[in-house]
Protein backbone atom coordinates (compact mmCIF):
# COMPACT_ATOMS: atom_id res chain seq x y z
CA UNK A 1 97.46 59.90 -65.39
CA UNK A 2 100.08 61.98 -63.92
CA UNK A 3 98.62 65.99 -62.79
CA UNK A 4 99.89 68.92 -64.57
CA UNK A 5 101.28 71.37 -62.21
CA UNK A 6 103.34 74.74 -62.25
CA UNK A 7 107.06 74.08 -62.58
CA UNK A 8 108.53 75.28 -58.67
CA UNK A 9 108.02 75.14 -55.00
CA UNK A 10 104.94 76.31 -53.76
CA UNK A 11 106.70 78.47 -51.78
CA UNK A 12 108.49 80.34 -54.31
CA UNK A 13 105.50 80.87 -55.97
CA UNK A 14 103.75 83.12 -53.72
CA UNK A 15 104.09 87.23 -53.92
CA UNK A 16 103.18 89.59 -51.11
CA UNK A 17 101.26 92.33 -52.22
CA UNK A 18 101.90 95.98 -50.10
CA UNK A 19 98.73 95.30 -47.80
CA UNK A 20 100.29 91.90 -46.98
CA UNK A 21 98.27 89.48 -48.64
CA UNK A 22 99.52 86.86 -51.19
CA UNK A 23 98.64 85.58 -54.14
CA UNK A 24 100.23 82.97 -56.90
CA UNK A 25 101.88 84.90 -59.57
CA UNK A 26 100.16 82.63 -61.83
CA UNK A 27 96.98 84.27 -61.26
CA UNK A 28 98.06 87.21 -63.03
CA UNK A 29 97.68 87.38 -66.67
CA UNK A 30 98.96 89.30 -69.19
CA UNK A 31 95.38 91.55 -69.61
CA UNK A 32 95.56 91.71 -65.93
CA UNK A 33 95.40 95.59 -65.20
CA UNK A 34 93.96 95.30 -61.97
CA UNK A 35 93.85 92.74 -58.75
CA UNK A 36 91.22 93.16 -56.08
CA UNK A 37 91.84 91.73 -52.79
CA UNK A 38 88.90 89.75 -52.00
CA UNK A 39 88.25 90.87 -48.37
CA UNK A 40 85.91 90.14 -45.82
CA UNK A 41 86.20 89.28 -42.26
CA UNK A 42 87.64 85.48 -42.70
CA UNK A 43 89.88 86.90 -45.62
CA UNK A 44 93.86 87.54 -45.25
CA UNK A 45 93.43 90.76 -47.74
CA UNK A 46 92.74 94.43 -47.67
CA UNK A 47 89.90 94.13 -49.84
CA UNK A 48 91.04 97.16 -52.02
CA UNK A 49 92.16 96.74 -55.90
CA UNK A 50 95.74 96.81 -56.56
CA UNK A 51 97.54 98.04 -59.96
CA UNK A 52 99.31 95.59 -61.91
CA UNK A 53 101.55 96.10 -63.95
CA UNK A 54 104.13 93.69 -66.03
CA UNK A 55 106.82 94.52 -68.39
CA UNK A 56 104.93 93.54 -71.58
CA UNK A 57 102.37 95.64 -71.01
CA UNK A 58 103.36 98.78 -73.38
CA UNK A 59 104.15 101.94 -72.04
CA UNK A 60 101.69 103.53 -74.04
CA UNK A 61 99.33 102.71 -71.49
CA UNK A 62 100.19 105.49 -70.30
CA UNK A 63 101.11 107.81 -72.48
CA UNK A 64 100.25 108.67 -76.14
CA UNK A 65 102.89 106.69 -79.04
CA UNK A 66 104.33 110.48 -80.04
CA UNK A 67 105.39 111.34 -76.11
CA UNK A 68 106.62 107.28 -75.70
CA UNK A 69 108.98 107.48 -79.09
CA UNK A 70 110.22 111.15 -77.74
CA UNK A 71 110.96 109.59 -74.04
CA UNK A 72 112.58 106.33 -76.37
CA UNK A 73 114.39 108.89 -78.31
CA UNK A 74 115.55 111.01 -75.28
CA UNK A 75 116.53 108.76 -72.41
CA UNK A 76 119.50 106.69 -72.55
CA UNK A 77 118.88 103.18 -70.18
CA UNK A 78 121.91 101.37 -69.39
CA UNK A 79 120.25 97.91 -68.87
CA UNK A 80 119.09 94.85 -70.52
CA UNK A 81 115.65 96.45 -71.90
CA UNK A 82 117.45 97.97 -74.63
CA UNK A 83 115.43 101.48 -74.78
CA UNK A 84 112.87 103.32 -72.09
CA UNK A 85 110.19 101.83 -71.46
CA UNK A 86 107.74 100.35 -68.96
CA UNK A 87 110.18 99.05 -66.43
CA UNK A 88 112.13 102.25 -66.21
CA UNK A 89 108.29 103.83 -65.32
CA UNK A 90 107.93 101.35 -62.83
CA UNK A 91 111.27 101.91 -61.43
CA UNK A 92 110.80 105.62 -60.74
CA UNK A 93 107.65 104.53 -59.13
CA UNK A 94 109.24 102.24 -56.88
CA UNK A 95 111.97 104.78 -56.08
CA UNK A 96 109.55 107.47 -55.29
CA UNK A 97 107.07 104.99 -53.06
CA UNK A 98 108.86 101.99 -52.38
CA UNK A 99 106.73 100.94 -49.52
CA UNK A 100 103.55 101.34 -51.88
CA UNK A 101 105.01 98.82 -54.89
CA UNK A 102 106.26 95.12 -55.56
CA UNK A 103 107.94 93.25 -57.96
CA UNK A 104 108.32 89.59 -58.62
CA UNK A 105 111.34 88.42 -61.54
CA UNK A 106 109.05 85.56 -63.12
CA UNK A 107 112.21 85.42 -65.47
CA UNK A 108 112.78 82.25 -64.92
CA UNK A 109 109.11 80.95 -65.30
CA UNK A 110 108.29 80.04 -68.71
CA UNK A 111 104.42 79.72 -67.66
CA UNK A 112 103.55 83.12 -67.18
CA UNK A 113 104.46 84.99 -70.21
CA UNK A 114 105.92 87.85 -68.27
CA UNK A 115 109.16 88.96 -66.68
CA UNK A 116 108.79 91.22 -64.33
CA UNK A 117 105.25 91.91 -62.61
CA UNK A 118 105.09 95.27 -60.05
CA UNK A 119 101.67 95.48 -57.83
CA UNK A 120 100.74 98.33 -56.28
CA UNK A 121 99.04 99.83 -52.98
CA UNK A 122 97.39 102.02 -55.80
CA UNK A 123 94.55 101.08 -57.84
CA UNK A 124 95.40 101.42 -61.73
CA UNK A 125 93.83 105.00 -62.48
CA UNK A 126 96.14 106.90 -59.36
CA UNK A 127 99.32 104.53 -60.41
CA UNK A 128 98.64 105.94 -63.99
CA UNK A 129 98.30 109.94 -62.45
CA UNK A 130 101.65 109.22 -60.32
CA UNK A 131 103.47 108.19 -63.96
CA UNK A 132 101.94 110.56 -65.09
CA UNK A 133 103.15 113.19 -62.75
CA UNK A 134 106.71 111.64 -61.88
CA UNK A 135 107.39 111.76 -65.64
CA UNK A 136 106.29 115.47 -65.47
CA UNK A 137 108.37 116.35 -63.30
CA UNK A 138 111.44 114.10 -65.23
CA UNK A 139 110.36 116.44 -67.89
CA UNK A 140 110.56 119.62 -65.83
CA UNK A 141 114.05 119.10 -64.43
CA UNK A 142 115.54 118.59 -68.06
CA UNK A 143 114.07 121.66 -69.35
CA UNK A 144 115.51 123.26 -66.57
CA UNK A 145 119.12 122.11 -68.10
CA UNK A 146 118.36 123.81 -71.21
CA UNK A 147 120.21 126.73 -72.48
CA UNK A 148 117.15 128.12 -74.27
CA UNK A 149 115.35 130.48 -71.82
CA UNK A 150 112.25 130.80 -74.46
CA UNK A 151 112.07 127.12 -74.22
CA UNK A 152 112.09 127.13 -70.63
CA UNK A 153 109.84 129.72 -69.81
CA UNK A 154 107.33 127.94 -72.87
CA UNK A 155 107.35 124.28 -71.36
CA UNK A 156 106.82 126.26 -67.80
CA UNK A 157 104.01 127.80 -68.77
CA UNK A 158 102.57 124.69 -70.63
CA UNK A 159 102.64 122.93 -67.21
CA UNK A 160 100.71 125.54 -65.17
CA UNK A 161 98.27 124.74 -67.52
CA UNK A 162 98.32 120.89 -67.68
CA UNK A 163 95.92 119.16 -65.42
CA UNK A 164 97.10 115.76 -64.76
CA UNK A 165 93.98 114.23 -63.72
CA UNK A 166 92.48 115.32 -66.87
CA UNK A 167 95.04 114.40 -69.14
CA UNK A 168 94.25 110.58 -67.25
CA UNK A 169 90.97 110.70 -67.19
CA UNK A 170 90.86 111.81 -71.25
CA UNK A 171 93.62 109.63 -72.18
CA UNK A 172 92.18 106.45 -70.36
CA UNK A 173 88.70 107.18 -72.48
CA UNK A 174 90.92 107.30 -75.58
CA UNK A 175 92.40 103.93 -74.82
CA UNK A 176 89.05 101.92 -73.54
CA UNK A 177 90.40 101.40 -70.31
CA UNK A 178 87.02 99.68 -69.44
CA UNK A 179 88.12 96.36 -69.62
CA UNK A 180 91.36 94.16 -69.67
CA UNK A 181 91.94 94.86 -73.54
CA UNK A 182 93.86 97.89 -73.56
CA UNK A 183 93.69 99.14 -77.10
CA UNK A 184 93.94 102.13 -78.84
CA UNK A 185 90.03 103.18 -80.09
């Protein structure tokens, strides 16, 4: 009996992660949230954890429904996603700390259930405080286009007071970030 195997070269089938090591894309799944290098002296890993993120993963896992339907609503994308969303997130990550983040197009692999898949240098809570603070600052440079000094001066104000790694911290406890079923509670 002939052995099932993963369409593709080995090869092709292997992503670097930022502290070198590699991995099979296949060993990512779609609840994945997190991938821990496994380490040790004999071991061609950092031994650190690794954010992973992949473009079905919603970008409410980041941010409440109300503030992702206002970015939807706000931001025009001139790509193939159709509206804002989590690859546009990822990209400003990768702009901002390109060294820290990669990406493998599984677009053409039917066996993964993903297209895109971005790990990072970062473990999932500080990738979620960087979004977090990169669209913050997204935020702060519209505002700052605004003809409406009150509004200004209001969302300024607001942002003194926001503490990002609070807002994370609260918001992953919201959305049972203990495991890899990321659901609203």
């Amino acid at each position: 009996m002939a052995t099932p195997r993963v369409p593709g070269p080995e090869d092709e089938r292997q992503l670097e992660l930022p502290c070198g090591a590699t991995i099979d894309p296949h060993e990512i799944d779609l609840g994945m949230r997190e991938f821990t290098c496994p380490g040790g002296p004999d071991a061609d890993s950092c031994g650190e954890t690794h954010a992973v993120v992949t473009d079905v993963h919603p970008p409410s896992r980041f941010f409440p429904e109300s503030l992702v339907t206002i970015l939807q609503e706000t931001i025009d994308t001139e790509d193939d996603f159709g509206e804002f969303g989590t690859p546009h997130l990822m990209g400003v990550v990768l702009e901002e700390f390109p060294e820290k983040v990669v990406t493998h197009d599984a677009s053409d692999d039917g066996a993964v259930g993903y297209s895109m898949v971005w790990v990072t240098d970062f473990d999932a809570r500080r990738l979620h405080e960087i979004i977090v603070e990169l669209v913050v600052e997204l935020m702060e440079h519209a505002i700052s286009h605004a003809e409406d000094d009150t509004a200004v001066s209001e969302f300024e104000s607001q942002m003194l007071e926001f503490d990002v790694s609070e807002f994370v911290e609260q918001y992953r406890q919201q959305r049972d970030f203990e495991s890899e079923h990321d659901r609203a509670l």
